[in-house]
Protein backbone atom coordinates (compact mmCIF):
# COMPACT_ATOMS: atom_id res chain seq x y z
CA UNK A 1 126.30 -42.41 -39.73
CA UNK A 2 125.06 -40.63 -36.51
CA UNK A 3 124.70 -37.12 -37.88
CA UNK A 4 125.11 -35.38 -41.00
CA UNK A 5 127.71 -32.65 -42.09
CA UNK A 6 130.74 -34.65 -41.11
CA UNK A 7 132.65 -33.61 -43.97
CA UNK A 8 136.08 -33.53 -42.22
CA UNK A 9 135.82 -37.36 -41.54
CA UNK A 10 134.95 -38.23 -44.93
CA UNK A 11 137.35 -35.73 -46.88
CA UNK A 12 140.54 -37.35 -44.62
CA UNK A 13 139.26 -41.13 -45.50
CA UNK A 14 139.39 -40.10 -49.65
CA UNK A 15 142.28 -37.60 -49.37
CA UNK A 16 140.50 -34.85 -50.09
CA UNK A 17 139.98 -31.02 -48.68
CA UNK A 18 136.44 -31.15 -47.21
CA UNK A 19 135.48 -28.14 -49.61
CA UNK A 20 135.74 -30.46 -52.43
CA UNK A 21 132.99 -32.19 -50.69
CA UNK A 22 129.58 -31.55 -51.64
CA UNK A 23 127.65 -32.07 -48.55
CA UNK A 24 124.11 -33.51 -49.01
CA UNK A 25 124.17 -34.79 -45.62
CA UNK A 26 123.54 -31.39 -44.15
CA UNK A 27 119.88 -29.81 -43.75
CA UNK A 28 121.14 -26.35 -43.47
CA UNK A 29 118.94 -23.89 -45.64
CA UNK A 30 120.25 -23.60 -49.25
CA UNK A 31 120.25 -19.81 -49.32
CA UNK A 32 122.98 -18.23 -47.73
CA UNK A 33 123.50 -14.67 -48.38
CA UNK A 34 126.64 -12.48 -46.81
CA UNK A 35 126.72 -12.02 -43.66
CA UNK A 36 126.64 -8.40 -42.49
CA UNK A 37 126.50 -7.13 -39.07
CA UNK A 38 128.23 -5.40 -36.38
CA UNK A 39 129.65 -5.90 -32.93
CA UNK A 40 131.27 -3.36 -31.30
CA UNK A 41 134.59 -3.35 -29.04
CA UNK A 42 132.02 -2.08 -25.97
CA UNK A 43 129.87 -5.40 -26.89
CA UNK A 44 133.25 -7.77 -27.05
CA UNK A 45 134.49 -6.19 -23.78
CA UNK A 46 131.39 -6.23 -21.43
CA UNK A 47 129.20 -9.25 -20.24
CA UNK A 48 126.14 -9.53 -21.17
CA UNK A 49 122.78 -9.64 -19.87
CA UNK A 50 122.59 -12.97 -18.45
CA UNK A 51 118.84 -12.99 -18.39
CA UNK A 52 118.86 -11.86 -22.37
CA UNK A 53 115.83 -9.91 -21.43
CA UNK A 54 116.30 -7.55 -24.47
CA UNK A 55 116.60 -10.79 -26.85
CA UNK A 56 113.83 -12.56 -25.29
CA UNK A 57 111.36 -9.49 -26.20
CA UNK A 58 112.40 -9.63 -29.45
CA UNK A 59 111.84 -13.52 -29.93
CA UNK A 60 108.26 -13.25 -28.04
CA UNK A 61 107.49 -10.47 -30.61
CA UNK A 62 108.46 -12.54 -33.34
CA UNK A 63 106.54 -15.81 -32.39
CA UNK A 64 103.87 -13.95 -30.49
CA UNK A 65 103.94 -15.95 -27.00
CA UNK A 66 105.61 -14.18 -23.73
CA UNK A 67 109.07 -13.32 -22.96
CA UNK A 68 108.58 -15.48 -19.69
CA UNK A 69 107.25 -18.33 -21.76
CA UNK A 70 111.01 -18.71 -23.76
CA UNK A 71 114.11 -20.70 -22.57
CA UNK A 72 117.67 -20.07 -24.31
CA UNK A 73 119.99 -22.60 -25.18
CA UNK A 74 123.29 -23.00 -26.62
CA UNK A 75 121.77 -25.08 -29.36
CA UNK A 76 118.67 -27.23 -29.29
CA UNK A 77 120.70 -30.48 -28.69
CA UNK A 78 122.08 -28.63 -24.98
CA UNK A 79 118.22 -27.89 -24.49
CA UNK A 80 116.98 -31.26 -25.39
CA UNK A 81 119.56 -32.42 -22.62
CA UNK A 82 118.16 -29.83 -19.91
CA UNK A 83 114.39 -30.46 -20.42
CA UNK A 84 114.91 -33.72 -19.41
CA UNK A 85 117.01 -33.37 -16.38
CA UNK A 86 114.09 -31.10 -15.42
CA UNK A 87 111.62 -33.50 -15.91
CA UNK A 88 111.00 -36.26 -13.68
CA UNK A 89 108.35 -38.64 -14.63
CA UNK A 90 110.08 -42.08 -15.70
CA UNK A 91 108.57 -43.18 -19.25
CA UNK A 92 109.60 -42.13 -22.00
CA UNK A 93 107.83 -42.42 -25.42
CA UNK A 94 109.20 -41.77 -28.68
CA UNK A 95 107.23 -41.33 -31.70
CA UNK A 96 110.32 -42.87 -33.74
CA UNK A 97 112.31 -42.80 -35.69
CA UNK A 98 113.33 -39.45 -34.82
CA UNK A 99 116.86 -37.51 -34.02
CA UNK A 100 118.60 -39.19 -31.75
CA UNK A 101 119.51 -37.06 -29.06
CA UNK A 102 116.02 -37.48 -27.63
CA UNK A 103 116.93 -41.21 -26.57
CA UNK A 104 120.69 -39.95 -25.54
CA UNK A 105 119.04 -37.95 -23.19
CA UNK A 106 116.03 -39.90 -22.02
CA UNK A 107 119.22 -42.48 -21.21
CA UNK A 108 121.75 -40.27 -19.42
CA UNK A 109 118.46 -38.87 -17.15
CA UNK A 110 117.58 -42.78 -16.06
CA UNK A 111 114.38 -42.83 -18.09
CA UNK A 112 112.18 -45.76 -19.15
CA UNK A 113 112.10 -45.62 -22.99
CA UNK A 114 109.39 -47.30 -25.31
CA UNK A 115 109.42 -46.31 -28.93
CA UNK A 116 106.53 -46.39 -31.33
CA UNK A 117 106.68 -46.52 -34.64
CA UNK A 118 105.39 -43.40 -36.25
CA UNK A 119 105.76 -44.42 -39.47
CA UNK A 120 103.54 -47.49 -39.19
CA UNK A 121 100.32 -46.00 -37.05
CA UNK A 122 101.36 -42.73 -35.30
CA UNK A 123 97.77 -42.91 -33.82
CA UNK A 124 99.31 -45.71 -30.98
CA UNK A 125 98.59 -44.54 -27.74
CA UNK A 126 101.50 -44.40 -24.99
CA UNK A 127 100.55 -44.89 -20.93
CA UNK A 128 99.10 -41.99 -19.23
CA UNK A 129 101.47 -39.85 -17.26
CA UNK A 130 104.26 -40.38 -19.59
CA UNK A 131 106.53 -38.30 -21.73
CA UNK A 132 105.87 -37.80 -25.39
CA UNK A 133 108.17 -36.99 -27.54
CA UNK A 134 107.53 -35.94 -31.61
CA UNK A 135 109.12 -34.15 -34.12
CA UNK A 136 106.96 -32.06 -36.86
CA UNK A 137 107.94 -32.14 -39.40
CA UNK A 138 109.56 -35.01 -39.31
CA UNK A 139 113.30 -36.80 -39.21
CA UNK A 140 114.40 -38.39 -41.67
CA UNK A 141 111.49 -38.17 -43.86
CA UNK A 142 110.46 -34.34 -43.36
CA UNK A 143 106.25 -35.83 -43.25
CA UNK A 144 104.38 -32.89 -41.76
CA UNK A 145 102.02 -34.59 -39.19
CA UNK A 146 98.91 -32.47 -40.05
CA UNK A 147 96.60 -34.05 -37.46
CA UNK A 148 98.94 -32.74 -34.70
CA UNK A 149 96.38 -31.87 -32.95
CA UNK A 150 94.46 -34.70 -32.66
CA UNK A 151 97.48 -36.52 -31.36
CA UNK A 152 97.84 -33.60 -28.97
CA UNK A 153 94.71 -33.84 -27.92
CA UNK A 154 94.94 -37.54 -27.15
CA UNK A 155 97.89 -37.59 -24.86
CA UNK A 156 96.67 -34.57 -22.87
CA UNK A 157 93.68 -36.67 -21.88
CA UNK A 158 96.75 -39.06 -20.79
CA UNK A 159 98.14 -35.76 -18.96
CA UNK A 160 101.24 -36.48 -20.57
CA UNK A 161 104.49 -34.45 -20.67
CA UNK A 162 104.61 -33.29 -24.58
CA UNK A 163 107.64 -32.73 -25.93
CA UNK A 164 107.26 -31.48 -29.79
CA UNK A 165 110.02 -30.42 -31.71
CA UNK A 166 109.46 -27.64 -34.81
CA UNK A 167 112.94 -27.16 -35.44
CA UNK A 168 111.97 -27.53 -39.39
CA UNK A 169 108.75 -25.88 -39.36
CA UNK A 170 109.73 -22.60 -41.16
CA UNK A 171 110.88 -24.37 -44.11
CA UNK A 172 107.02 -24.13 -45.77
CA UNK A 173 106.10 -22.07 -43.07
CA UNK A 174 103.84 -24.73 -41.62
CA UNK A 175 101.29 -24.45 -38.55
CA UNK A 176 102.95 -24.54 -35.32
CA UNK A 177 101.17 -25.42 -32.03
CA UNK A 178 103.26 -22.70 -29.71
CA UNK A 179 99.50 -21.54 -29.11
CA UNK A 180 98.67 -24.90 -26.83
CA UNK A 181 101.53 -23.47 -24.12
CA UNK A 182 98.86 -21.18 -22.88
CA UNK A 183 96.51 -24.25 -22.22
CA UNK A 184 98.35 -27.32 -21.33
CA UNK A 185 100.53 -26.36 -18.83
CA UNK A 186 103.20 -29.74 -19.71
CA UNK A 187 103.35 -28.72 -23.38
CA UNK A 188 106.80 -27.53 -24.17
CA UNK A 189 107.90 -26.75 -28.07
CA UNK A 190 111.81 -27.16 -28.69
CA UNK A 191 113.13 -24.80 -31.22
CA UNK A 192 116.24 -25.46 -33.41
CA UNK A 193 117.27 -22.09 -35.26
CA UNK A 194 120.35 -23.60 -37.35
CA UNK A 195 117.99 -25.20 -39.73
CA UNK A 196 115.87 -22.78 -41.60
CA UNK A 197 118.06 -19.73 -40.62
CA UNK A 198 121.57 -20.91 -41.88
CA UNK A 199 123.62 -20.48 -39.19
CA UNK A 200 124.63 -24.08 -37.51
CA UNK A 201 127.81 -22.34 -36.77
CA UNK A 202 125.66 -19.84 -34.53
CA UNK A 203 124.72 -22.12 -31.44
CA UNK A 204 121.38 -20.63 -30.23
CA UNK A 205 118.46 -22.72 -29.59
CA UNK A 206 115.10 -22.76 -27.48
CA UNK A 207 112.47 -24.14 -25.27
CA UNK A 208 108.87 -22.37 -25.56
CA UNK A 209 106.74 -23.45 -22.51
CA UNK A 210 104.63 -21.86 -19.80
CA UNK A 211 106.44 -19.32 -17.27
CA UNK A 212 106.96 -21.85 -14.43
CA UNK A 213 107.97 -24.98 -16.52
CA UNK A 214 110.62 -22.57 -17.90
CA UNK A 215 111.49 -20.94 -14.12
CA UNK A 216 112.28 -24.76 -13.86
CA UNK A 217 114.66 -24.88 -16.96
CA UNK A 218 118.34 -24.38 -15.63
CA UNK A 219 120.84 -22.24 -17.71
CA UNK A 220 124.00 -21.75 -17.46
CA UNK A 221 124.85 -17.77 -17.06
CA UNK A 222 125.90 -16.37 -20.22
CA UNK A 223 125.71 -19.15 -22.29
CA UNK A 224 125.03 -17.46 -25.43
CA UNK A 225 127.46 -14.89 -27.09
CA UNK A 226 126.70 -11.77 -28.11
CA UNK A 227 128.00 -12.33 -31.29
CA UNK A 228 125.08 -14.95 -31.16
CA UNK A 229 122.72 -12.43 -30.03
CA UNK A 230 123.51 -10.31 -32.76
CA UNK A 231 123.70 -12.52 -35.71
CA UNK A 232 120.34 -14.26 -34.63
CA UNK A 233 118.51 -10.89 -34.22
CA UNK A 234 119.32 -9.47 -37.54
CA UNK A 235 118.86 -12.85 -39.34
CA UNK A 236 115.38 -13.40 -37.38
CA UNK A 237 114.61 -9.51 -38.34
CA UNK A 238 115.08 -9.60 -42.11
CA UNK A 239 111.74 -10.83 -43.55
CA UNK A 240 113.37 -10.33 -47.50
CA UNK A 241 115.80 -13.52 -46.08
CA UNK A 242 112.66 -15.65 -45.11
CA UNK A 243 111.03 -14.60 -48.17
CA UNK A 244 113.95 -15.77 -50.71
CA UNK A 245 114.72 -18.84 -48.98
CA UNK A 246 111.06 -20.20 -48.95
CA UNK A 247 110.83 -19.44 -52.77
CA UNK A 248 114.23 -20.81 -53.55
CA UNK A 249 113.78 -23.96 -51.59
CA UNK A 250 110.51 -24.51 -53.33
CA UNK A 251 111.68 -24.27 -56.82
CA UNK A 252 115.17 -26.38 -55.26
CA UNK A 253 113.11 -28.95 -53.73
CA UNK A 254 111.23 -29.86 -56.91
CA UNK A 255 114.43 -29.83 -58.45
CA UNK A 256 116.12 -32.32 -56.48
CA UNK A 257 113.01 -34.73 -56.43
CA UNK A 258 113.40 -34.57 -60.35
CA UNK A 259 116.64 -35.66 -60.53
CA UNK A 260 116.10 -38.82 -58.23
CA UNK A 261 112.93 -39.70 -59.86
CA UNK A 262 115.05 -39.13 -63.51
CA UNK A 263 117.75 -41.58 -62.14
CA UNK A 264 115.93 -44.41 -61.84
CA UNK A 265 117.91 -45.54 -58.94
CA UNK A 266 115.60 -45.52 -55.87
CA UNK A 267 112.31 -47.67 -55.65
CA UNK A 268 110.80 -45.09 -53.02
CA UNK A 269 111.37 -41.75 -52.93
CA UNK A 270 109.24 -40.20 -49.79
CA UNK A 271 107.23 -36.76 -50.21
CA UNK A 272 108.55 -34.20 -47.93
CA UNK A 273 107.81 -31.18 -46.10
CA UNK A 274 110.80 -29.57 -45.46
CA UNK A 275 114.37 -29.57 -47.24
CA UNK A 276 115.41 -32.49 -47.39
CA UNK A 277 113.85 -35.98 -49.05
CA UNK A 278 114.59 -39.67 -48.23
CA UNK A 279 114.65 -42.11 -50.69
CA UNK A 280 115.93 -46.10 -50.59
CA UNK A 281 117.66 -48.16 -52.94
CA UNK A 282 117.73 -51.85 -52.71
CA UNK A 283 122.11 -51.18 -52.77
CA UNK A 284 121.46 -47.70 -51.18
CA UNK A 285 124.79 -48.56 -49.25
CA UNK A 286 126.84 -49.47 -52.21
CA UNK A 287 125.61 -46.18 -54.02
CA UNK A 288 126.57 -44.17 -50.85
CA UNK A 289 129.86 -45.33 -51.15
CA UNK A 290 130.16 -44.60 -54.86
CA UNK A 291 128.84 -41.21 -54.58
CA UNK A 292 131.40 -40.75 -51.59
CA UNK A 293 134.30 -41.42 -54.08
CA UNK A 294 132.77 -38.85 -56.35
CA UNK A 295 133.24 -36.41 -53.85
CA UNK A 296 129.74 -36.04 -52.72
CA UNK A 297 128.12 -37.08 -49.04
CA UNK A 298 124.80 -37.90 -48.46
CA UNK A 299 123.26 -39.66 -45.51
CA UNK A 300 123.07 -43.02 -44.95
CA UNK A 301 120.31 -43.89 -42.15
CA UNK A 302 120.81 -46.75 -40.31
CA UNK A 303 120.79 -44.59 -37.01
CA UNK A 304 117.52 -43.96 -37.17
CA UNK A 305 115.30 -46.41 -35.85
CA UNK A 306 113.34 -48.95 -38.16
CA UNK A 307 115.63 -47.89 -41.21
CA UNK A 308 118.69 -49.21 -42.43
CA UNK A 309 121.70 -48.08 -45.13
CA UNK A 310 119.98 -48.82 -47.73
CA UNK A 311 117.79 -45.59 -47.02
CA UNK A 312 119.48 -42.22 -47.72
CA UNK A 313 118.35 -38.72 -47.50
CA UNK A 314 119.18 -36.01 -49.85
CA UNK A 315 119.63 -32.24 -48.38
CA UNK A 316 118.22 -30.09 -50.90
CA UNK A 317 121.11 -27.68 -52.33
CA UNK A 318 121.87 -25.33 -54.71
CA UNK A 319 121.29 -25.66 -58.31
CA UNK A 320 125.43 -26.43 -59.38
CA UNK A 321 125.59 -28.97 -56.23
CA UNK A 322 122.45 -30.62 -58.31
CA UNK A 323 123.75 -31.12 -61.44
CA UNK A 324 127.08 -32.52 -59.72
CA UNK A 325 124.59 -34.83 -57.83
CA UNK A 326 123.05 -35.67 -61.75
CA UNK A 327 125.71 -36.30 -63.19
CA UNK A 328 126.62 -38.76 -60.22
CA UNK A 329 123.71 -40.22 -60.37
CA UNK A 330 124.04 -40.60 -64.20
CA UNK A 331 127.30 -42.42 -64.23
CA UNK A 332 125.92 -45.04 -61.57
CA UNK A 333 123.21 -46.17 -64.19
């Protein structure tokens, strides 16, 4: 299983309508409220600013860096793919395991790749004038890392390229290090906006850097909508939306953790930092399968490196989609 939220492939293999699927495999924020907002016939009919200067203010507002400091994607995973076709020193680190575009697009770009395993020591050193690559908080396992920037601090005396993704920061609304662009020049923060702000169907993402690393950065013109532009600004504007989903996910989170304690089934369930939590089974892959004929997906994590299907990871949900999942969970004891 590559990537979560592939409900359409599962729903056709047990004859099902992928609504009757409860997706666990899927990290998108739990709370989802109605979408409301305009776009006007003018704002269908005319291009837009290719530059999204107006958007870009708005986003350097928000995160308090520099409009020329902020890259625009159509999704993080098209970013990922950019920054390194921009960059071109040859090895590769990952801090693993991790999501896997990073190594799709360390291959495609001809890169040297060495992984290091996180998980074990995250403290292991790669070779100086290398590319780093971490996630915080982490994937699968959602561990925030919370001597960043220590581990910063150690590969800049390497001058490495940093890569650090915080595309699940917001979920706890945890320290990010978009201060270090304005002192180490080959820092450069990916941003995923999907996650946290509910809206994978809204393909925006971004790279936050200093002004000539992003001058570097190529972009398509117009890749983003302005239906995009739209959505994302309103969502991004509406504090009462990041307010409700941090207190619903808390009070979710716990939830879920409960119920896979209560079951019995999983002899390690890891803490998390963001919404989602990974637990393994010694049959995790037999209990995938069973909760797949019950109509509910989770994911199995044998993609990731140094794991295997007996580890799955639980999305946290809404509070019916949780007692579905206990009552699953239940009937498998």
């Amino acid at each position: 299983m590559k990537h979560g939220a592939n409900i359409y492939k599962y729903a056709k293999r047990i004859e099902c309508s992928p609504d009757e699927i409860i997706d666990f495999s899927s990290n998108i924020n739990l709370y989802q409220q109605e979408i409301n907002f305009s776009l006007s016939s003018k704002e269908v009919a005319q291009y837009p600013d290719s530059e999204y200067k107006e958007f870009r203010t708005f986003l350097a507002q928000k995160y308090k860096i520099k409009r020329s400091q902020i890259a625009l994607f159509n999704g993080a995973t098209t970013a990922i793919y950019e920054l390194f076709s921009s960059l071109k020193r040859k090895n590769v680190f990952l801090y693993a395991p991790l999501y896997g575009e990073y190594e799709k697009a360390a291959l495609e770009t001809k890169k040297n790749i060495y992984k290091i395993n996180r998980i074990e020591d995250e403290t292991q050193i790669p070779l100086d004038d290398s590319i780093v690559v971490f996630v915080n908080p982490s994937t699968p396992e959602g561990t925030y890392y919370k001597n960043i920037k220590e581990l910063m601090s150690s590969w800049m005396e390497l001058d490495c390229t940093i890569i650090l993704d915080e595309s699940f920061l917001e979920f706890e609304k945890l320290d990010s290090m978009r201060d270090e662009i304005n002192s180490y020049k080959r820092l450069y923060i990916v941003q995923s906006f999907s996650k946290f702000y509910s809206c994978a169907g809204v393909r925006v993402g971004a790279i936050f850097s200093n002004k000539k690393n992003i001058q570097k950065l190529q972009t398509p013109l117009w890749n983003l909508s302005q239906l995009d532009i739209n959505f994302l600004t309103q969502r991004l504007s509406d504090e009462d939306f990041s307010k409700k989903s941090r207190e619903l996910h808390k009070i979710q989170k716990e939830e879920l953790q409960n119920i896979l304690k209560e079951s019995k089934l999983f002899t390690e369930i890891v803490e998390s930092d963001s919404n989602f939590i990974l637990t393994y089974a010694n049959n995790g892959e037999e209990l995938w399968h069973k909760l797949l004929e019950q109509k509910i997906l989770v994911r199995k994590c044998n993609s990731f490196d140094y794991l295997n299907n007996n580890w799955l990871r639980f999305a946290v949900k809404d509070k019916e989609a949780h007692e579905a999942l206990k009552k699953a969970l239940y009937a498998l004891t």
